[in-house]
PDB file of N, CA and C in Angstrom:
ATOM      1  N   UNK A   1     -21.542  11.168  11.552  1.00  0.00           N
ATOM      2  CA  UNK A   1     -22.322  10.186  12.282  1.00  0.00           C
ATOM      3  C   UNK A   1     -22.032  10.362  13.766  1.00  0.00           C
ATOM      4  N   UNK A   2     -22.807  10.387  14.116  1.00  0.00           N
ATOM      5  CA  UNK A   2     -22.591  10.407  15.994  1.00  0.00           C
ATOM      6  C   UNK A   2     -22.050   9.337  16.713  1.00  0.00           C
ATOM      7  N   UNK A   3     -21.634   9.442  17.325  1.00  0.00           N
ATOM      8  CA  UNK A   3     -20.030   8.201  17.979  1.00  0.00           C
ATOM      9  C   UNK A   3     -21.232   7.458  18.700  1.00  0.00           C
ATOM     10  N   UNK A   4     -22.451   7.986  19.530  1.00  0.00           N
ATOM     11  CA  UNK A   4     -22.987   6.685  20.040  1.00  0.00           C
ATOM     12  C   UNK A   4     -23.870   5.772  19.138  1.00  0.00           C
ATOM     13  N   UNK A   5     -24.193   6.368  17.895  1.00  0.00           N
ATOM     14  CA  UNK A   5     -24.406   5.256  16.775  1.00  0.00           C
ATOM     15  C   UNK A   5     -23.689   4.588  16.501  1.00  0.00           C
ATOM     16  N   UNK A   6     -22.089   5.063  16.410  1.00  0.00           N
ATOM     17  CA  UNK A   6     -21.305   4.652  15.444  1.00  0.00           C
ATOM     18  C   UNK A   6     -20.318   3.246  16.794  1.00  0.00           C
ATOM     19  N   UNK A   7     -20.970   3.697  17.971  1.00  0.00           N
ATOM     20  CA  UNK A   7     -20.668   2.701  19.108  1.00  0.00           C
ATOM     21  C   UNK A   7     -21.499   1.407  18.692  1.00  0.00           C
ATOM     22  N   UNK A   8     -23.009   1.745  18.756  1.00  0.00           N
ATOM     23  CA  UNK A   8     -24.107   0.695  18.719  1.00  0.00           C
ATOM     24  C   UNK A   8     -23.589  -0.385  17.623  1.00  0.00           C
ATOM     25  N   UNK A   9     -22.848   0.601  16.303  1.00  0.00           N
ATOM     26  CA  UNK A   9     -22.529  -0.322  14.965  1.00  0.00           C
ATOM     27  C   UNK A   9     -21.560  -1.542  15.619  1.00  0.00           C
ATOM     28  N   UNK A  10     -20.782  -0.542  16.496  1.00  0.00           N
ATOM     29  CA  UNK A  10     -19.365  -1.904  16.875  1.00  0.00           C
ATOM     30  C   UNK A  10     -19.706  -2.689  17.728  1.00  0.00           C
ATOM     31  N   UNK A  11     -20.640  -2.490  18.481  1.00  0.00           N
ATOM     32  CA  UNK A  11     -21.923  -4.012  19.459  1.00  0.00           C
ATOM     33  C   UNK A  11     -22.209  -4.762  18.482  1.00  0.00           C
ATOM     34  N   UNK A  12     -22.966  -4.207  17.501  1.00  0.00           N
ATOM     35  CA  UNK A  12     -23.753  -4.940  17.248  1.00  0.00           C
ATOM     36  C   UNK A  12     -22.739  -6.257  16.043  1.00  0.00           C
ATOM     37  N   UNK A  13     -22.045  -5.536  15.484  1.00  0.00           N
ATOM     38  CA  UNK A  13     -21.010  -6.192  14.734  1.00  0.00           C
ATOM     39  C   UNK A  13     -20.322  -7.633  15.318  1.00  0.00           C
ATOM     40  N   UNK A  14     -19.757  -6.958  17.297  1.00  0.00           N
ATOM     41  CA  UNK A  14     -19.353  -7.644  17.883  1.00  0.00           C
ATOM     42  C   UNK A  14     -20.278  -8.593  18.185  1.00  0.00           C
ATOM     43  N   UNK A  15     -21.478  -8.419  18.766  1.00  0.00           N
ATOM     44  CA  UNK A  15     -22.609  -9.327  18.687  1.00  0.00           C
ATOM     45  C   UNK A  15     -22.536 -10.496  17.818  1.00  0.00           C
ATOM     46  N   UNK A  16     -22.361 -10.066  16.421  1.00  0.00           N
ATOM     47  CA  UNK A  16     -22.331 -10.848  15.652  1.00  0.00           C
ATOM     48  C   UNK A  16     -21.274 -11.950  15.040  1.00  0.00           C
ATOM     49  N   UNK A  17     -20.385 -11.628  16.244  1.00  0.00           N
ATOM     50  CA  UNK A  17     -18.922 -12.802  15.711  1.00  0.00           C
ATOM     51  C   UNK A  17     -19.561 -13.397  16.780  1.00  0.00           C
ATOM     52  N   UNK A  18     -20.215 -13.595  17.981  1.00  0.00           N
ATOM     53  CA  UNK A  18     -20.439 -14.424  18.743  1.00  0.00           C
ATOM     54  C   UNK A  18     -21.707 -15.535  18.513  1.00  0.00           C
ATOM     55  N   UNK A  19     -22.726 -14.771  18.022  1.00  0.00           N
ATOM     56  CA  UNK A  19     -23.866 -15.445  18.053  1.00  0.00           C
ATOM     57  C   UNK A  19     -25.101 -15.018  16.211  1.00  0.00           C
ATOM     58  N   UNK A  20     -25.740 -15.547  16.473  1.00  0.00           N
ATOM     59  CA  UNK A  20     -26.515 -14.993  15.074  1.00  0.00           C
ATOM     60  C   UNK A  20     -27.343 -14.116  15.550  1.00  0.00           C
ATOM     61  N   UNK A  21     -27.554 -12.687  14.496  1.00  0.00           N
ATOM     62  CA  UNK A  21     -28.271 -11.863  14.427  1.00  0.00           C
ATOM     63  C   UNK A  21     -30.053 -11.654  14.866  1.00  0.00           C
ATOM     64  N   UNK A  22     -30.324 -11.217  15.420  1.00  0.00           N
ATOM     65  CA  UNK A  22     -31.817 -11.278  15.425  1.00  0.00           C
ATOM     66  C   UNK A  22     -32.395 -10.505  13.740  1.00  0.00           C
ATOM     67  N   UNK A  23     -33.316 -10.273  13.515  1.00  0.00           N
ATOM     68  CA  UNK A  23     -34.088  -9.926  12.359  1.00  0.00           C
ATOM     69  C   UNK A  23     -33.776  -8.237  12.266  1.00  0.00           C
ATOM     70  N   UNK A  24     -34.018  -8.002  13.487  1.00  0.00           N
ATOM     71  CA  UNK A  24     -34.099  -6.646  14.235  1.00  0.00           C
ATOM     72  C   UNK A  24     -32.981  -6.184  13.928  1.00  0.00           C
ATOM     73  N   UNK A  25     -32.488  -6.830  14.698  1.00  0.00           N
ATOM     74  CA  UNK A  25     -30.808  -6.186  14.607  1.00  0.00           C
ATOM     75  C   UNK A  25     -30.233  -6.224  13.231  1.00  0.00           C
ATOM     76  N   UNK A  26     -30.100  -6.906  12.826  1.00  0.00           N
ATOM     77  CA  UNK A  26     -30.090  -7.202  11.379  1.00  0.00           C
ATOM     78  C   UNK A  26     -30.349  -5.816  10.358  1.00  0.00           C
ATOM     79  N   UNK A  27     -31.352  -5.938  10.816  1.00  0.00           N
ATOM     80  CA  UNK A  27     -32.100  -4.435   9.929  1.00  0.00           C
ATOM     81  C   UNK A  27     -31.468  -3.237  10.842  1.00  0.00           C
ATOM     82  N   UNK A  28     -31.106  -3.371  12.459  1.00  0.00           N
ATOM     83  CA  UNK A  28     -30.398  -1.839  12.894  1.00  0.00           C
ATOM     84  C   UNK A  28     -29.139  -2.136  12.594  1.00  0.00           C
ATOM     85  N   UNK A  29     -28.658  -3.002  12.463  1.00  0.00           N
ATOM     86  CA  UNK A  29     -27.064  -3.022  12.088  1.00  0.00           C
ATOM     87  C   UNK A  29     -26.671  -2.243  10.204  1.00  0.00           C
ATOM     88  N   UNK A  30     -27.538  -2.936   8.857  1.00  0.00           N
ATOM     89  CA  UNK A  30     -27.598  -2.465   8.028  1.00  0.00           C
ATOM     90  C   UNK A  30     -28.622  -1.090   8.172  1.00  0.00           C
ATOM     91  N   UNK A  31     -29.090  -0.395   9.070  1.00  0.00           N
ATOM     92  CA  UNK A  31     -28.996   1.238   8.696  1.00  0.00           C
ATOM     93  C   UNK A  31     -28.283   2.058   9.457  1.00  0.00           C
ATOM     94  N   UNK A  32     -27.406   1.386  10.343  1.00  0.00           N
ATOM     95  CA  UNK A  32     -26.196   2.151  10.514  1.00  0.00           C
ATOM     96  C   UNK A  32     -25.697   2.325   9.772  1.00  0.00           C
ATOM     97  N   UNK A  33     -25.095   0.879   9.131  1.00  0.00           N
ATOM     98  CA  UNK A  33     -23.971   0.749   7.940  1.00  0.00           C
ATOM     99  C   UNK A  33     -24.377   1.851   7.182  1.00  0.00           C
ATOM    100  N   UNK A  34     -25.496   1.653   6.089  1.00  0.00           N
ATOM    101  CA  UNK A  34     -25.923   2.454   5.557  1.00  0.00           C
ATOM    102  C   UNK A  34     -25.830   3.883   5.854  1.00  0.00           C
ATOM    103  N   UNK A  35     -25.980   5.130   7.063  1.00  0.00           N
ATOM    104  CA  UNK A  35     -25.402   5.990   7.320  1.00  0.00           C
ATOM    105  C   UNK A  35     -24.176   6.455   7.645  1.00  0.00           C
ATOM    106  N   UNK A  36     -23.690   5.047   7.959  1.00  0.00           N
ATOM    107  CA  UNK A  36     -21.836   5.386   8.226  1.00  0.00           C
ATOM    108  C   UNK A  36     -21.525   5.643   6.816  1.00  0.00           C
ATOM    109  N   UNK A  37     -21.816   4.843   6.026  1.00  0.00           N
ATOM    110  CA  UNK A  37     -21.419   4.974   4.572  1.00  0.00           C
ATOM    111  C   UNK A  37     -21.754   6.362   3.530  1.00  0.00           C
ATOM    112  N   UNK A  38     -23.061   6.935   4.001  1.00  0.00           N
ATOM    113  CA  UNK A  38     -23.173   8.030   3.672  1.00  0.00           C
ATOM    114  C   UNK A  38     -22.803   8.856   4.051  1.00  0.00           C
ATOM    115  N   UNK A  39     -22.310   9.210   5.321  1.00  0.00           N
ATOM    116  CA  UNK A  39     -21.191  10.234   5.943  1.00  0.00           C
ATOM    117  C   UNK A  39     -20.185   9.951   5.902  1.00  0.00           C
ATOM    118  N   UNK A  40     -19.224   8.996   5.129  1.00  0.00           N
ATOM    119  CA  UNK A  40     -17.895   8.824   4.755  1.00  0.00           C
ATOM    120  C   UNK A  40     -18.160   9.280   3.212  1.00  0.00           C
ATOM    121  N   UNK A  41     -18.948   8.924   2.837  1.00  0.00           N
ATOM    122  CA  UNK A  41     -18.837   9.431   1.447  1.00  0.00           C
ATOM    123  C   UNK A  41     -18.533  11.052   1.404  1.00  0.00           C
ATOM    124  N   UNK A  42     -20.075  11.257   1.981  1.00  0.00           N
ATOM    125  CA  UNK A  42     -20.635  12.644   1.703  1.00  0.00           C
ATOM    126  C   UNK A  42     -19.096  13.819   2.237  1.00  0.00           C
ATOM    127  N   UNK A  43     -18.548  12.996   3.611  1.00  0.00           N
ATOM    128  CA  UNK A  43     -17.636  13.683   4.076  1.00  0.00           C
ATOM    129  C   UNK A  43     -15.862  13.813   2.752  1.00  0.00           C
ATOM    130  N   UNK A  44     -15.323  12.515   2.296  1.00  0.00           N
ATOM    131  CA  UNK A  44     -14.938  12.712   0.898  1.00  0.00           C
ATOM    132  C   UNK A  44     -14.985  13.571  -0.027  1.00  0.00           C
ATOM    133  N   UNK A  45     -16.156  13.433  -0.272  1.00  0.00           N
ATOM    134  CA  UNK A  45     -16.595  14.265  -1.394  1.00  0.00           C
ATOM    135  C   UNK A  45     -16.818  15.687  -1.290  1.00  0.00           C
ATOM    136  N   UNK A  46     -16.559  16.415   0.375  1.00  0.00           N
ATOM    137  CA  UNK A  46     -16.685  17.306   0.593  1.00  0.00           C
ATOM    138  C   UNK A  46     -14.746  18.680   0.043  1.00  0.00           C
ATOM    139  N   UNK A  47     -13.889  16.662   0.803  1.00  0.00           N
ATOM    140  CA  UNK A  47     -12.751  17.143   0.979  1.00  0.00           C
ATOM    141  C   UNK A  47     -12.444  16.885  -0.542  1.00  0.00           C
ATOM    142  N   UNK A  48     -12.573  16.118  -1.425  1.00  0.00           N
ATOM    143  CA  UNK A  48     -12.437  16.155  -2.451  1.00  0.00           C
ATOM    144  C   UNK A  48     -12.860  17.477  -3.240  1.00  0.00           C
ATOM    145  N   UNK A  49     -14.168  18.433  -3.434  1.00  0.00           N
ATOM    146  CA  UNK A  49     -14.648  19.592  -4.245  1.00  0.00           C
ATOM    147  C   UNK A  49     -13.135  20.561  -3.586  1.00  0.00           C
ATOM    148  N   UNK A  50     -12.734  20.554  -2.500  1.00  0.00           N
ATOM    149  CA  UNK A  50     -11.546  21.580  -2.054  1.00  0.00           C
ATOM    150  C   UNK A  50     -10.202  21.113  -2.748  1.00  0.00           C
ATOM    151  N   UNK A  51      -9.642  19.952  -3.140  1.00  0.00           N
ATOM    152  CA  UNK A  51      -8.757  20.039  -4.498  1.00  0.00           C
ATOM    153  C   UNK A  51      -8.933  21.033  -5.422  1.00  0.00           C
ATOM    154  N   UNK A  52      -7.575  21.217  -5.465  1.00  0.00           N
ATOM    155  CA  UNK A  52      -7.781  21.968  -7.395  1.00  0.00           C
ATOM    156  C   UNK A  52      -5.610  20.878  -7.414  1.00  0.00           C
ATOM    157  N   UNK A  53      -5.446  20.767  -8.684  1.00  0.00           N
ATOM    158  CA  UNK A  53      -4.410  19.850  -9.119  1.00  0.00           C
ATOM    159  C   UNK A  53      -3.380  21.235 -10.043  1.00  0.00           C
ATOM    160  N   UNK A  54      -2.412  21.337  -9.965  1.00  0.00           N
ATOM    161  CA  UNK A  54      -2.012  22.165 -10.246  1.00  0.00           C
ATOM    162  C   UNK A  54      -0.666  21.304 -11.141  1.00  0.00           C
ATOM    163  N   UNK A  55      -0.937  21.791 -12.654  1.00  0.00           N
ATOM    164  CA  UNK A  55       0.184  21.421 -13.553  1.00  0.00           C
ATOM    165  C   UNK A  55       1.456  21.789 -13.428  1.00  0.00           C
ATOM    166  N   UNK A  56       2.534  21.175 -13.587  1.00  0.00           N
ATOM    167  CA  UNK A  56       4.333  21.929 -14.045  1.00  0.00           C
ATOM    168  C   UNK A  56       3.758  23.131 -14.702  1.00  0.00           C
ATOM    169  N   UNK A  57       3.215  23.326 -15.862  1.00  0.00           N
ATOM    170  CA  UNK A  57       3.119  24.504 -16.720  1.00  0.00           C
ATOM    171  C   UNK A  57       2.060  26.135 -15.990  1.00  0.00           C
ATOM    172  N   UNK A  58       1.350  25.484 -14.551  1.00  0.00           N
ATOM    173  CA  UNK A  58       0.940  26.223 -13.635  1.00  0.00           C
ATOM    174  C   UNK A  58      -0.382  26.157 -13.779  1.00  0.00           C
ATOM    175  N   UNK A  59      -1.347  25.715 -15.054  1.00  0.00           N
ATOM    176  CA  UNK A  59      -2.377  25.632 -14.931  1.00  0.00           C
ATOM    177  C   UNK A  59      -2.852  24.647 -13.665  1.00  0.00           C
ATOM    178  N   UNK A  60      -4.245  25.059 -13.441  1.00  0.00           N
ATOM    179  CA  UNK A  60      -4.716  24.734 -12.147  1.00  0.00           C
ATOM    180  C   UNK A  60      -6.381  23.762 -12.968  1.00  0.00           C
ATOM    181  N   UNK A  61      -6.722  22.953 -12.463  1.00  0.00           N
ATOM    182  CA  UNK A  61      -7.941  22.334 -12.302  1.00  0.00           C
ATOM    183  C   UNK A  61      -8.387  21.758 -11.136  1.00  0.00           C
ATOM    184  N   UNK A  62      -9.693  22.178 -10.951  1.00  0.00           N
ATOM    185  CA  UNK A  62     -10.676  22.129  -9.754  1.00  0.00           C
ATOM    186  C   UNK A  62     -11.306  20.817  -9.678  1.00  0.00           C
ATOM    187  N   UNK A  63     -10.976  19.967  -8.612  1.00  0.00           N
ATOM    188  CA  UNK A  63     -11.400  18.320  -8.836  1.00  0.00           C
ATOM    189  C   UNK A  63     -13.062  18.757  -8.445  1.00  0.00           C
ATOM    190  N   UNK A  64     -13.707  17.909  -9.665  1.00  0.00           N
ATOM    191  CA  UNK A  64     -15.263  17.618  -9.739  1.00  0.00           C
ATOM    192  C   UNK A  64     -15.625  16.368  -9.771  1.00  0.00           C
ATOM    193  N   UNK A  65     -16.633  15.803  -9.835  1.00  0.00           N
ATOM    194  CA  UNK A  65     -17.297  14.579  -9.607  1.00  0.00           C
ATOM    195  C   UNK A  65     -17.404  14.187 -10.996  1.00  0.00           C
ATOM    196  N   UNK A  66     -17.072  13.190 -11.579  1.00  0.00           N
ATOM    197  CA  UNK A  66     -16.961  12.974 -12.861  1.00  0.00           C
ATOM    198  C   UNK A  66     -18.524  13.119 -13.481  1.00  0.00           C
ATOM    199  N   UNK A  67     -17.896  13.941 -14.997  1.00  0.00           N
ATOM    200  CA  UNK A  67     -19.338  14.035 -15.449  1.00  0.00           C
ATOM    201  C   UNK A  67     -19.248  15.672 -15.515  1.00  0.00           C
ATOM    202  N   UNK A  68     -18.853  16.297 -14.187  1.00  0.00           N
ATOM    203  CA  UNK A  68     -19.280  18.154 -14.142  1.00  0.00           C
ATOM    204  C   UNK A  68     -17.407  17.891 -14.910  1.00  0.00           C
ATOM    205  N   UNK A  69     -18.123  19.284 -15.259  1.00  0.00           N
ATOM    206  CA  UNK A  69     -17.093  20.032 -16.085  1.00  0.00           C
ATOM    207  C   UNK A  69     -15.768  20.677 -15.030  1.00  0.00           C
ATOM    208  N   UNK A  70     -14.746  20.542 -14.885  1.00  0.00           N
ATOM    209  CA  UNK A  70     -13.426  21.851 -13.848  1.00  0.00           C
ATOM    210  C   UNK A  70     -13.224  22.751 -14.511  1.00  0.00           C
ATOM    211  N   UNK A  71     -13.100  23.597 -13.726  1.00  0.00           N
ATOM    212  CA  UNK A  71     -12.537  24.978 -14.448  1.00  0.00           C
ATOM    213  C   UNK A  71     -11.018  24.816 -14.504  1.00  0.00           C
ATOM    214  N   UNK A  72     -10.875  25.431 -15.509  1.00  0.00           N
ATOM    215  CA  UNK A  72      -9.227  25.357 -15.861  1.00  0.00           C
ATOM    216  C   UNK A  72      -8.683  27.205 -15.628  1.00  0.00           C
ATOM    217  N   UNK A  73      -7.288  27.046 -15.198  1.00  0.00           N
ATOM    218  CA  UNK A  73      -7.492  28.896 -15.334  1.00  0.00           C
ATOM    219  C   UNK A  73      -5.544  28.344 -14.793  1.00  0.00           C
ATOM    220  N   UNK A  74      -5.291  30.101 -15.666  1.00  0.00           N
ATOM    221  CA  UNK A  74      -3.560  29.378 -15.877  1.00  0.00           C
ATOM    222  C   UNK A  74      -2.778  30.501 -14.609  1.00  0.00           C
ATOM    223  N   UNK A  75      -1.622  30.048 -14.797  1.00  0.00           N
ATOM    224  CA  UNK A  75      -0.818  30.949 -13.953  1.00  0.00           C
ATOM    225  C   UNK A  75      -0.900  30.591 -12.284  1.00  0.00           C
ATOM    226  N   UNK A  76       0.240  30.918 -11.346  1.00  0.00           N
ATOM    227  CA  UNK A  76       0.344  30.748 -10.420  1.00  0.00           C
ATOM    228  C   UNK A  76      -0.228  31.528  -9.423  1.00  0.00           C
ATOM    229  N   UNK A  77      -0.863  30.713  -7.938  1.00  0.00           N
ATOM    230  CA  UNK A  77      -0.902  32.085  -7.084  1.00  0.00           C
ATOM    231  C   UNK A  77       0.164  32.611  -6.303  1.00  0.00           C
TER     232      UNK A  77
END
């Protein structure tokens, strides 16, 4: 997300401990949120696929998004 969006979010937030929201704002404040939230995810889930968990016995599994299958594969590198 770009820092001067992610500025506008913390106005507008701040805005909002002071006074009530306009309609407008309202709606630009929730599609920030909404993109901050998808680039924290998306960014997660990026650093998450680069796990792999590695057993005592040396087998290795590749963290996936629940649901996909990891590859399993034994021995150390």
């Amino acid at each position: 997300m770009e820092s001067g969006k992610l500025k506008r979010l913390s106005e507008l937030t701040a805005i909002s401990r002071k006074r009530e929201l306009t309609l407008e704002e309202k709606k630009e404040r929730e599609a920030l949120r909404n993109e901050y939230r998808a680039a924290v995810t998306g960014s997660l889930r990026a650093d998450l696929a680069q796990l792999t968990i590695v057993e005592p016995d040396g087998t290795r599994h590749e963290v996936r998004p629940k649901g996909e299958n990891s590859k399993k594969t034994s021995g150390e590198e």
